[in-house]
Protein backbone atom coordinates (compact mmCIF):
# COMPACT_ATOMS: atom_id res chain seq x y z
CA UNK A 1 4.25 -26.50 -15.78
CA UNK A 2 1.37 -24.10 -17.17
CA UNK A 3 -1.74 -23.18 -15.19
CA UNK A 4 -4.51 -21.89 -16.74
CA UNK A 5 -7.08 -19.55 -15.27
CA UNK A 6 -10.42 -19.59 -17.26
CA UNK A 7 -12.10 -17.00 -15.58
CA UNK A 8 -15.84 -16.41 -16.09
CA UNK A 9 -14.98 -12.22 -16.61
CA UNK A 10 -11.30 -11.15 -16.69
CA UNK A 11 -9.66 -7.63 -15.90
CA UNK A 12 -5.93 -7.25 -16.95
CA UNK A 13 -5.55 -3.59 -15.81
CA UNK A 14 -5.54 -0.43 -17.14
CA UNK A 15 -3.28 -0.96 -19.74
CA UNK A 16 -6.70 -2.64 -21.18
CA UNK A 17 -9.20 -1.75 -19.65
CA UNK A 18 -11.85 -3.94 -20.95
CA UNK A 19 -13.37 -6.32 -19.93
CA UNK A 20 -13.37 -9.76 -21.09
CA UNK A 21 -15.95 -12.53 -21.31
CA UNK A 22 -14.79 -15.33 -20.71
CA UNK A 23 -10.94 -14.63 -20.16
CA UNK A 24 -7.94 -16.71 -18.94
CA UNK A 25 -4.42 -16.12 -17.30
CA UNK A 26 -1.73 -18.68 -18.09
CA UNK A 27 0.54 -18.82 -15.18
CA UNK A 28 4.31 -20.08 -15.10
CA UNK A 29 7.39 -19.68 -12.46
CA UNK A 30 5.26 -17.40 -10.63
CA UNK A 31 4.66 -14.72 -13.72
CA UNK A 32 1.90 -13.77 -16.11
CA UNK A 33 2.66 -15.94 -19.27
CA UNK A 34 -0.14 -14.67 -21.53
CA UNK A 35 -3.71 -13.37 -20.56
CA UNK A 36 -6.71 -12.53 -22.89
CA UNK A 37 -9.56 -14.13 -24.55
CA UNK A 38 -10.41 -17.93 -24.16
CA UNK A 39 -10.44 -18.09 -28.01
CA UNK A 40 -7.43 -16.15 -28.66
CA UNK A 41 -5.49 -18.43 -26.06
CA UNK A 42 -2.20 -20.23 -27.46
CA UNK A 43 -1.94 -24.06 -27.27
CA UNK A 44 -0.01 -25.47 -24.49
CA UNK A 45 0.91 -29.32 -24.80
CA UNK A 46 0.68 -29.67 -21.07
CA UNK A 47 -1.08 -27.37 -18.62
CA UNK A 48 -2.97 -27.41 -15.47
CA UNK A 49 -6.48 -25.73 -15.96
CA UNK A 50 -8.44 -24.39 -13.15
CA UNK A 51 -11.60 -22.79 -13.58
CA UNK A 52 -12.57 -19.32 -11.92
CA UNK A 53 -16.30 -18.34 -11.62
CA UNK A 54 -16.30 -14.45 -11.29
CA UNK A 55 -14.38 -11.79 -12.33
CA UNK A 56 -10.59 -12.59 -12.06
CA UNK A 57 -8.44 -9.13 -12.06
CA UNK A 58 -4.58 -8.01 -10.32
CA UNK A 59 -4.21 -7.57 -6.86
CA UNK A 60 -4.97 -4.19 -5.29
CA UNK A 61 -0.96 -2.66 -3.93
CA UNK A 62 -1.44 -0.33 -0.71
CA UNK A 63 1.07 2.55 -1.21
CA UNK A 64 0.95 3.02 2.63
CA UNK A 65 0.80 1.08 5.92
CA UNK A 66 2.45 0.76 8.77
CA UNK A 67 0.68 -2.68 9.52
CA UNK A 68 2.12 -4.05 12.90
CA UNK A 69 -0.40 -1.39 14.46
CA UNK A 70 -3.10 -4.01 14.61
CA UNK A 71 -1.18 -4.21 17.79
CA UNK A 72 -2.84 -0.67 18.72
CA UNK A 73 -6.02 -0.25 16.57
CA UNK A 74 -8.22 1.82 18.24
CA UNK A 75 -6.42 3.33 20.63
CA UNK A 76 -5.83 7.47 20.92
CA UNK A 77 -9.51 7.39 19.31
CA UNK A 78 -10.40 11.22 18.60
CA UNK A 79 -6.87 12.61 18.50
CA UNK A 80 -5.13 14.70 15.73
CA UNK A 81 -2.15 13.32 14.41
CA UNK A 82 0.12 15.24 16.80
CA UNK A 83 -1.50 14.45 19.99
CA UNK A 84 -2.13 10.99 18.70
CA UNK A 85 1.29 10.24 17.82
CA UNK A 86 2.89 11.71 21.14
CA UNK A 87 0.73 11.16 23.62
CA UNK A 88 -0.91 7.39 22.83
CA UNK A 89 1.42 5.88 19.69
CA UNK A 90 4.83 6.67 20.54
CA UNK A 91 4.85 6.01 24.31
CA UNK A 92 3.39 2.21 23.55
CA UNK A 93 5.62 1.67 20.52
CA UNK A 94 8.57 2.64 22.72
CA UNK A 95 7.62 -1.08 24.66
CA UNK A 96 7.46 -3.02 21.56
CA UNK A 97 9.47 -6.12 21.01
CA UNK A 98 10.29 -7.81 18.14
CA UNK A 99 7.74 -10.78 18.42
CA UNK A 100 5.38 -7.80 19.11
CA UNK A 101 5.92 -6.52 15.67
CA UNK A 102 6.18 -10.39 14.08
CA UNK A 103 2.53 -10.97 15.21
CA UNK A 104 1.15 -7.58 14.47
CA UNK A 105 2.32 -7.87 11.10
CA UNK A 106 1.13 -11.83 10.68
CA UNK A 107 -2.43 -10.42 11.97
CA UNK A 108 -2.77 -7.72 9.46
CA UNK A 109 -0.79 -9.98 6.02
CA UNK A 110 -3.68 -12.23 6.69
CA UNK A 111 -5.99 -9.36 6.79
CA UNK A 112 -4.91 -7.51 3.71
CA UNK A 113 -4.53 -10.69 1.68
CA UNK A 114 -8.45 -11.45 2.74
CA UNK A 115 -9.16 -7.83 1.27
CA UNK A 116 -7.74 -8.43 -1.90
CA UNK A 117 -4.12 -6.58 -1.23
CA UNK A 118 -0.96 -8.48 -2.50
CA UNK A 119 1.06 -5.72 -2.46
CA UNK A 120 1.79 -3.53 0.57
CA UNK A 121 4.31 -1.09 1.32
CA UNK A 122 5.42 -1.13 5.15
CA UNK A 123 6.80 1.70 8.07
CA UNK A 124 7.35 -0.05 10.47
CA UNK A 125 9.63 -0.76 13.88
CA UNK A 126 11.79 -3.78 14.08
CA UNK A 127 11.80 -4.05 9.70
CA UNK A 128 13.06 -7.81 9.96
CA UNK A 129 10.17 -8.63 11.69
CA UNK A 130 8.21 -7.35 9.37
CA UNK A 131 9.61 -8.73 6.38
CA UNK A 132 9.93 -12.30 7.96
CA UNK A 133 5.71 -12.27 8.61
CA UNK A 134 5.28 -10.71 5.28
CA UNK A 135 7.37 -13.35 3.66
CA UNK A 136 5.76 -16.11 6.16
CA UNK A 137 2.53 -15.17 4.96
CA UNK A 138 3.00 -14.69 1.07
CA UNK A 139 2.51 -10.89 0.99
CA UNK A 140 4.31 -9.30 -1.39
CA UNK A 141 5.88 -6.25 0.78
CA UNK A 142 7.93 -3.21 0.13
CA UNK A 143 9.77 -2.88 3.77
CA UNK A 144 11.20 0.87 4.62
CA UNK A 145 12.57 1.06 7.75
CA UNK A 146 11.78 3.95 9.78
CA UNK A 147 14.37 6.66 10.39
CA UNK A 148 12.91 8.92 13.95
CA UNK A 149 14.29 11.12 16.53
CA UNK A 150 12.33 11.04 19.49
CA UNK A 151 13.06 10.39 23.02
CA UNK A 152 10.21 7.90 23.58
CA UNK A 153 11.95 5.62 21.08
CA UNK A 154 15.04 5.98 21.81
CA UNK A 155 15.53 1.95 22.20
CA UNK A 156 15.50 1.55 18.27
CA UNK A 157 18.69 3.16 18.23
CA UNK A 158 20.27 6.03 16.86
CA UNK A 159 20.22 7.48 13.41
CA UNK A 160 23.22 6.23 12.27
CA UNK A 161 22.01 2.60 13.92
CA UNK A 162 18.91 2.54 12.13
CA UNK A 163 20.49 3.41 8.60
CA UNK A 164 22.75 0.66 9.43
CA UNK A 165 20.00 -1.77 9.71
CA UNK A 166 18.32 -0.68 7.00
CA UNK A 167 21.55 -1.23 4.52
CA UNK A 168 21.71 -4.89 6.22
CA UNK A 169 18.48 -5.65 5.27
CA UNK A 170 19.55 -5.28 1.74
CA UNK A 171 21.58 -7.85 1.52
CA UNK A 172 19.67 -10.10 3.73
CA UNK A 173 16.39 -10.13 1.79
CA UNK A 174 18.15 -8.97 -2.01
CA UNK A 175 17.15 -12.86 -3.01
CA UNK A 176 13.88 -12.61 -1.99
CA UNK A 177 10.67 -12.41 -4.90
CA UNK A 178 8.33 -11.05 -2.14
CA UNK A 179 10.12 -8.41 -0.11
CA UNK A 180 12.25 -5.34 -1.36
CA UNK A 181 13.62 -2.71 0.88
CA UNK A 182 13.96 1.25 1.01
CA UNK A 183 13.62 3.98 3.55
CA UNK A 184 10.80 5.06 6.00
CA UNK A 185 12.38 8.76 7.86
CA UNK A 186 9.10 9.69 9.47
CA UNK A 187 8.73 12.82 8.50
CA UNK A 188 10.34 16.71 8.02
CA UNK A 189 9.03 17.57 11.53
CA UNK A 190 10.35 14.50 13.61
CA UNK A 191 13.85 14.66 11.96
CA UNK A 192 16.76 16.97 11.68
CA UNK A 193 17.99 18.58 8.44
CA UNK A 194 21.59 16.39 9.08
CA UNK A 195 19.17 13.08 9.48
CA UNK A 196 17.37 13.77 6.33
CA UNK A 197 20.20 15.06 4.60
CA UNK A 198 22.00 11.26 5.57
CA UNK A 199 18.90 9.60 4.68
CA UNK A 200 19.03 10.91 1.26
CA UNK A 201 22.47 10.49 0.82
CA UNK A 202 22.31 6.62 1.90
CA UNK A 203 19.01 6.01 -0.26
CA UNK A 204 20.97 7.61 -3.10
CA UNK A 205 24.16 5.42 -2.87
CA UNK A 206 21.96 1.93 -2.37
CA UNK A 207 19.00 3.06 -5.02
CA UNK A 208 16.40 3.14 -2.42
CA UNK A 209 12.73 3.97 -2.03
CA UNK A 210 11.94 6.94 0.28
CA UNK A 211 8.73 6.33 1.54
CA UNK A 212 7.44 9.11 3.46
CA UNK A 213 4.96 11.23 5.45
CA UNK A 214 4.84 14.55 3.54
CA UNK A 215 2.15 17.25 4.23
CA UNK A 216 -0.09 15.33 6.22
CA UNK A 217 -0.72 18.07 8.25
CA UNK A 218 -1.13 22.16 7.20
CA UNK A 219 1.61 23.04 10.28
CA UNK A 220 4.33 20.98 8.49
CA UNK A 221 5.19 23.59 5.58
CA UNK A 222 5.23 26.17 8.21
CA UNK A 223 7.60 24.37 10.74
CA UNK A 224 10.12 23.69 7.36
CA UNK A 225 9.41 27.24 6.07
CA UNK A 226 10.61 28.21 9.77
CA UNK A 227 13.57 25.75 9.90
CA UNK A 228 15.03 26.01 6.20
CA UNK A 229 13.21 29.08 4.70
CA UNK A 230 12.26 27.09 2.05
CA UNK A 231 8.20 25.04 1.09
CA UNK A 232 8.48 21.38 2.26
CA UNK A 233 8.82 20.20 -0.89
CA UNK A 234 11.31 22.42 -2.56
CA UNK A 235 13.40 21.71 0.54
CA UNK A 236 12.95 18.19 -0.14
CA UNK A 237 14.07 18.92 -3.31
CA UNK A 238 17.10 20.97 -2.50
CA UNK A 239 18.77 17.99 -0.46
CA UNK A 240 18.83 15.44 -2.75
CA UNK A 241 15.81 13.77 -1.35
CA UNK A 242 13.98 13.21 -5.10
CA UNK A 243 17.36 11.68 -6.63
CA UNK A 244 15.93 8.41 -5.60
CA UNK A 245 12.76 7.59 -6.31
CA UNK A 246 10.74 9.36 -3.79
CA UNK A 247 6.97 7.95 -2.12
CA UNK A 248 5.30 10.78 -0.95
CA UNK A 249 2.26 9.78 1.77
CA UNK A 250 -0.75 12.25 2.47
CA UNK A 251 0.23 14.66 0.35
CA UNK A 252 -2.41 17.16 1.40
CA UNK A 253 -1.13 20.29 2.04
CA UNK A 254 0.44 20.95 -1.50
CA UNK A 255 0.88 23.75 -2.98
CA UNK A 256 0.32 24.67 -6.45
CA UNK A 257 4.16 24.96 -6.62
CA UNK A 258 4.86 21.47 -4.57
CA UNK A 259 2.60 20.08 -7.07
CA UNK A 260 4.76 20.78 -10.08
CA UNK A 261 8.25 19.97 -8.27
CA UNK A 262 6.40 16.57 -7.35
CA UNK A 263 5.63 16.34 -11.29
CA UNK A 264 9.06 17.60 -12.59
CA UNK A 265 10.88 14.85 -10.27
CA UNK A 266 8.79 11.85 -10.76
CA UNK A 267 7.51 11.74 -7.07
CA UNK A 268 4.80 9.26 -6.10
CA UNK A 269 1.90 10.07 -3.83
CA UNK A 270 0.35 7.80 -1.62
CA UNK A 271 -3.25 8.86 -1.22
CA UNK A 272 -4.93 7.92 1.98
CA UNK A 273 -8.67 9.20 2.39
CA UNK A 274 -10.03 7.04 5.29
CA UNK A 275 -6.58 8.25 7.46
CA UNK A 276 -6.91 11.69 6.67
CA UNK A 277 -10.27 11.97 7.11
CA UNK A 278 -10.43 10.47 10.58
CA UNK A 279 -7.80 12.49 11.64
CA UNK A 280 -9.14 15.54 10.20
CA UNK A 281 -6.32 16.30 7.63
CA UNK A 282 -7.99 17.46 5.03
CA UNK A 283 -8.43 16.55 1.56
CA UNK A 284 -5.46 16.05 -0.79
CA UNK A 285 -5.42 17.08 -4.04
CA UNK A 286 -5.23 14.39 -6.56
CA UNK A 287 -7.32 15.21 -9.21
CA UNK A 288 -4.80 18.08 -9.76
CA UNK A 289 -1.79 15.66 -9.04
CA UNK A 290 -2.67 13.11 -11.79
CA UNK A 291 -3.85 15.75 -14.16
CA UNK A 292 0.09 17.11 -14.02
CA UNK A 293 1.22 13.23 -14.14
CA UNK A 294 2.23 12.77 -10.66
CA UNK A 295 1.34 8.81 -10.23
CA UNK A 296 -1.04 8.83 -7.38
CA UNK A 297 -1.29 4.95 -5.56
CA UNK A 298 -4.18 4.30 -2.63
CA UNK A 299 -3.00 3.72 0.93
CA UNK A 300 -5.17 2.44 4.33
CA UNK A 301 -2.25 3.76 6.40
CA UNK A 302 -1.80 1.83 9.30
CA UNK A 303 -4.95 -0.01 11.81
CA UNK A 304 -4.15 2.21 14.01
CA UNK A 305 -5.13 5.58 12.11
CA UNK A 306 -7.65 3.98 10.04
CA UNK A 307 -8.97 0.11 11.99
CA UNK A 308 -9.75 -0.99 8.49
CA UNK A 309 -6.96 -2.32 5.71
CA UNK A 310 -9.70 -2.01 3.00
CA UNK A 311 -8.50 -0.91 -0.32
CA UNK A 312 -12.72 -1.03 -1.49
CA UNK A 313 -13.39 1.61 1.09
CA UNK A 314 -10.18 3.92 0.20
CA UNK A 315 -11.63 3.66 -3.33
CA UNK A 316 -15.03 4.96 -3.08
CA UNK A 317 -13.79 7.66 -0.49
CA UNK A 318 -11.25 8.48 -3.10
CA UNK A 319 -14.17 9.22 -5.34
CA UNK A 320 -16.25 11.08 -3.33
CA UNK A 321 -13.73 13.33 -1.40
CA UNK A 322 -12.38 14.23 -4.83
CA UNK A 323 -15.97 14.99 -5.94
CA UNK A 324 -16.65 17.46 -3.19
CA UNK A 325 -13.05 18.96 -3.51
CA UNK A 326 -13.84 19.76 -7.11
CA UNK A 327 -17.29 20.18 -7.16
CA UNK A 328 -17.46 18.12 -9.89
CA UNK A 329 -19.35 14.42 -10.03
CA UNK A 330 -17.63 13.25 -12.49
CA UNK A 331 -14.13 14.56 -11.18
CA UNK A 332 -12.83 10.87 -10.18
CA UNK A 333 -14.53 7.79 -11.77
CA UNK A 334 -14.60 4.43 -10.85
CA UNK A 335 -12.26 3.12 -13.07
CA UNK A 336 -9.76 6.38 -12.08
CA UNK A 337 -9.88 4.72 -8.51
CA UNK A 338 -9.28 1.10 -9.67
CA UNK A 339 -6.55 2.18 -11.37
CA UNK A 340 -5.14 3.96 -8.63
CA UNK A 341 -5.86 1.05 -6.26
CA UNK A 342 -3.79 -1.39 -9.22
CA UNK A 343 -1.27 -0.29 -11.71
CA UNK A 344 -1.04 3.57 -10.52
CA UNK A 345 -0.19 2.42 -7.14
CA UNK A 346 2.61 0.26 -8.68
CA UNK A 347 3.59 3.09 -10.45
CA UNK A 348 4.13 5.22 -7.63
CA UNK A 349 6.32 2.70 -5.87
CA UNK A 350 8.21 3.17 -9.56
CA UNK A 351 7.24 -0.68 -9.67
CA UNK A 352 7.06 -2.24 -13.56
CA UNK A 353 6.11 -5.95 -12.36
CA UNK A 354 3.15 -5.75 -10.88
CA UNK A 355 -0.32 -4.04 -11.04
CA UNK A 356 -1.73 -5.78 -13.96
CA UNK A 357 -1.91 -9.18 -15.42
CA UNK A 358 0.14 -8.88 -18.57
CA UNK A 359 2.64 -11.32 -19.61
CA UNK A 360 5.61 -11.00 -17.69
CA UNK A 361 4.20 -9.73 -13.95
CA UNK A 362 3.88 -11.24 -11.08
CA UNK A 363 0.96 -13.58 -10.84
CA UNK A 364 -0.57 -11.18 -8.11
CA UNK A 365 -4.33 -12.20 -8.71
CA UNK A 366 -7.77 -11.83 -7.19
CA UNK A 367 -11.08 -13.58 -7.40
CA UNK A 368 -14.35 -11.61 -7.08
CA UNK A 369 -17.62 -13.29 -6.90
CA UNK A 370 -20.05 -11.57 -8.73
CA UNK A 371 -23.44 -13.83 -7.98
CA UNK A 372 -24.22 -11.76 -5.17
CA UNK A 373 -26.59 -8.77 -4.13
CA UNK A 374 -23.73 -5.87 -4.98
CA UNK A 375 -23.55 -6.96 -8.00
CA UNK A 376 -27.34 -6.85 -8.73
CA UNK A 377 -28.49 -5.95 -11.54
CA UNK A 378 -25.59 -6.55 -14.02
CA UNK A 379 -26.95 -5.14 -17.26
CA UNK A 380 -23.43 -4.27 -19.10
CA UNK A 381 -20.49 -6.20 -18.66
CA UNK A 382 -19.12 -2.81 -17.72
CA UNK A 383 -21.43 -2.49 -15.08
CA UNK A 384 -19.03 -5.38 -13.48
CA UNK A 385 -16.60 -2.40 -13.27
CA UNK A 386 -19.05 0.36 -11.41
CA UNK A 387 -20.36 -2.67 -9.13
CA UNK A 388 -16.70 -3.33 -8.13
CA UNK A 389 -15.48 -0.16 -7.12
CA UNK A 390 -19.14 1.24 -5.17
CA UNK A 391 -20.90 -1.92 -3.91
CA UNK A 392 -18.11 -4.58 -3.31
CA UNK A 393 -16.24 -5.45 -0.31
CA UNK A 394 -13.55 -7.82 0.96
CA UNK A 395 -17.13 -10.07 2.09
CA UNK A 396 -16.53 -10.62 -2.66
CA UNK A 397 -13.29 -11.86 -2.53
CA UNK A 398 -12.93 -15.74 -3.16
CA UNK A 399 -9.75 -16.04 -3.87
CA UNK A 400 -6.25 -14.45 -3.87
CA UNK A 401 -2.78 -15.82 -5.37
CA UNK A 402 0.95 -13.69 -5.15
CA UNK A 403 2.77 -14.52 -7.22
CA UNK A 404 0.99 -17.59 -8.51
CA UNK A 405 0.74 -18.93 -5.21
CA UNK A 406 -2.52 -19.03 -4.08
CA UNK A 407 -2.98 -17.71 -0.13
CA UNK A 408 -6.76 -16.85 -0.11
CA UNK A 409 -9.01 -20.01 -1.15
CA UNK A 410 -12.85 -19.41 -0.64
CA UNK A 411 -12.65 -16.69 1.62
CA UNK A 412 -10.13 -18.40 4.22
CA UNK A 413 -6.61 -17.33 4.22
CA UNK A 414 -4.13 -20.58 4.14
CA UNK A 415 -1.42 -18.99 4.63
CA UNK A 416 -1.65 -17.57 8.55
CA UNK A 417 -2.82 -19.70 11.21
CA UNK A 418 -5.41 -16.44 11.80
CA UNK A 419 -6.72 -17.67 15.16
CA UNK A 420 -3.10 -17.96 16.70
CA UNK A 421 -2.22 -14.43 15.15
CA UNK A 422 -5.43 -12.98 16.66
CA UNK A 423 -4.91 -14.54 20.60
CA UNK A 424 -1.09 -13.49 20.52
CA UNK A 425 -2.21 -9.70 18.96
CA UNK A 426 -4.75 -9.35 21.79
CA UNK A 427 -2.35 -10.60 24.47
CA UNK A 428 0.48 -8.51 23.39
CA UNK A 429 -1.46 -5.46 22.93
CA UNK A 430 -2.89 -5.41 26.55
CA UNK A 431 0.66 -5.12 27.86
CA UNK A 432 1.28 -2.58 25.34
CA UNK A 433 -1.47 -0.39 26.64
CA UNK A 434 -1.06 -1.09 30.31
CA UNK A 435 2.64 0.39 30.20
């Protein structure tokens, strides 16, 4: 069976990017069946039509998260990365236990679903456990189980342990619609050239996503400069890391030569403003990266780094960090970030099914009410599209469906009993903090 959409304004996506007045999505097995004009619609003998006041427009995809840390939002408040990760993250992750991580991530599905993300790509301990609450919730999830060498964390097993979980959860979740799996190693400065060099050669051999944290910080091209004699990147490069499709987060400290290898080898960049500037990291350049064609998605990066898992607010920071990194006003413009925040972030996962609503995607929709102050005064229908990207917040969002299930109805998500997920978060993360 059919359902139709008949939305009051409709957004497919970049691929085009106007807007339509009024618009409908047909909806079958999940997937985009057609999408367009009311008038231009085809007849169905039997459908189900439900009718969408707003705007009506794909899901947002976070390109970044590690999204169990509601379990520890807040805490190391202040810190760099380096002193926050070693001195306040690792020590409390190194007492996590697996429910830990299955609440922490039911907590934060239900609050990225409210905010309009169906799509989010996880770093996380314990990678079941995340998967299972993704799945339990209806998030659509890209897991990548972390590969780290520390001795805080030491619990999770060694290298060779973790790889081994990560191939297993292949095969346990390869019949899944909502979850997919790749790689999370940490980073260049937390793991040894062998590690990486394993990590690349597993990814290789199962056709995994690497999804990692690549100059974040301006010390990390000097440590691998020191190490390998080579930039970050080029090393990268030189062991086989890029023969998979590589997810590059941060992404700040790039040079103009990092840049190009990024381009040459089809890298993605996971752009997270909000993370990097609370943590002082600087501003990456991604005007310059999607001027050479490097596919640049939006991340939040985890609660813990950012408290917020608001793709609006990564959006408008995109635009005005870019701005003053350019010095130009017009450098990144508010249908740049939606993009970004839609189909470019699917394209830096290397992702062809999602990210916009034409036939043959996943169903991954949102519902934006437009009646309200932000949205005030609407002279142009493309004003919908400036409005959307400054003004709105998650506060807009009505409804939510992934995969043509809806999860979000009227600004309450269905899928998460939320208040249970909030009393075991807060009881789990007081032992977490009291050691």
């Amino acid at each position: 069976m059919t359902t139709r959409y008949v939305a009051e304004y409709l957004w497919v996506g970049p691929g085009d990017p106007e807007l339509v007045a009024p618009g409908l999505v047909d909806v079958a097995d999940g997937r985009v069946a057609w999408a367009g004009p009311v008038g231009a619609a085809p007849e169905i003998a039997e459908v189900i039509r439900v009718g969408v006041p707003g705007l009506l427009m794909p899901g947002f995809v976070n390109t970044h998260c590690h999204t169990p840390m509601t379990l520890l939002r807040g805490a190391g408040e202040g810190l760099p990365v380096d002193r926050w990760l070693s001195e306040v993250m690792w020590p409390r992750e190194g007492r996590l236990s697996p429910e830990d991580v299955y609440w922490g991530m039911t907590l934060g599905a239900a609050e990225l679903l409210l905010n309009g993300v169906t799509t989010s790509v996880e770093m996380y301990f314990y990678p079941d456990e995340v998967a299972t609450a993704a799945g339990d919730a209806g998030l659509r999830c890209t897991v990548t189980p972390p590969v780290i060498e520390d001795t805080d964390l030491g619990r999770f097993g060694t290298v060779e342990e973790q790889l081994g979980v990560a191939v297993d959860l292949i095969r346990r979740w390869e019949d899944s619609d909502l979850i997919d799996i790749g790689l999370g190693p940490h980073s260049t400065y937390t793991l040894s050239d062998g590690v990486l060099r394993d990590v690349a050669r597993v990814a290789a051999a199962e056709d995994l996503l690497i999804h990692m944290h690549v100059a974040e910080q301006r010390y990390e091209n000097d440590l691998c400069l020191e190490r390998s004699g080579q930039s970050l990147v080029t090393y990268l490069e030189s062991i086989g890391m890029f023969e998979t499709h590589f997810l590059a987060a941060h992404g700040v400290w790039l040079t103009d030569e990092d840049r190009e290898h990024l381009a040459q080898n089809s890298v993605g960049v996971a752009h997270c403003p909000a993370s990097n500037g609370r943590h002082a990291s600087g501003i990456a350049p991604i005007v310059d990266l999607r001027r050479r064609g490097v596919p640049v998605g939006l991340g939040t990066d985890g609660p813990a780094s950012n408290s917020r898992l608001d793709i609006f607010e990564e959006m408008r920071l995109a635009i005005r960090m870019a701005r003053l990194r350019e010095s130009s006003a017009d450098a990144l413009t508010p249908m740049d970030a939606l993009t970004m925040a839609t189909a470019e972030g699917a394209a830096a996962l290397a992702r062809t099914d999602i990210g916009s609503l034409e036939p043959g995607m996943w169903a991954d929709m949102i519902n934006v009410a437009v009646d309200g102050p932000a949205f005030t005064p609407l002279l142009e229908i493309e004003d919908l599209i400036t409005h959307l990207v400054w003004s709105a917040s998650p506060a807009d969002i009505r409804g939510v469906w992934v995969g043509g299930r809806r999860v979000v109805d009227d600004g309450r998500c269905d899928s998460v009993d939320v208040g249970r997920a909030q009393h075991e978060v807060a009881v789990r993360a007081r032992r977490l903090s009291e050691g």
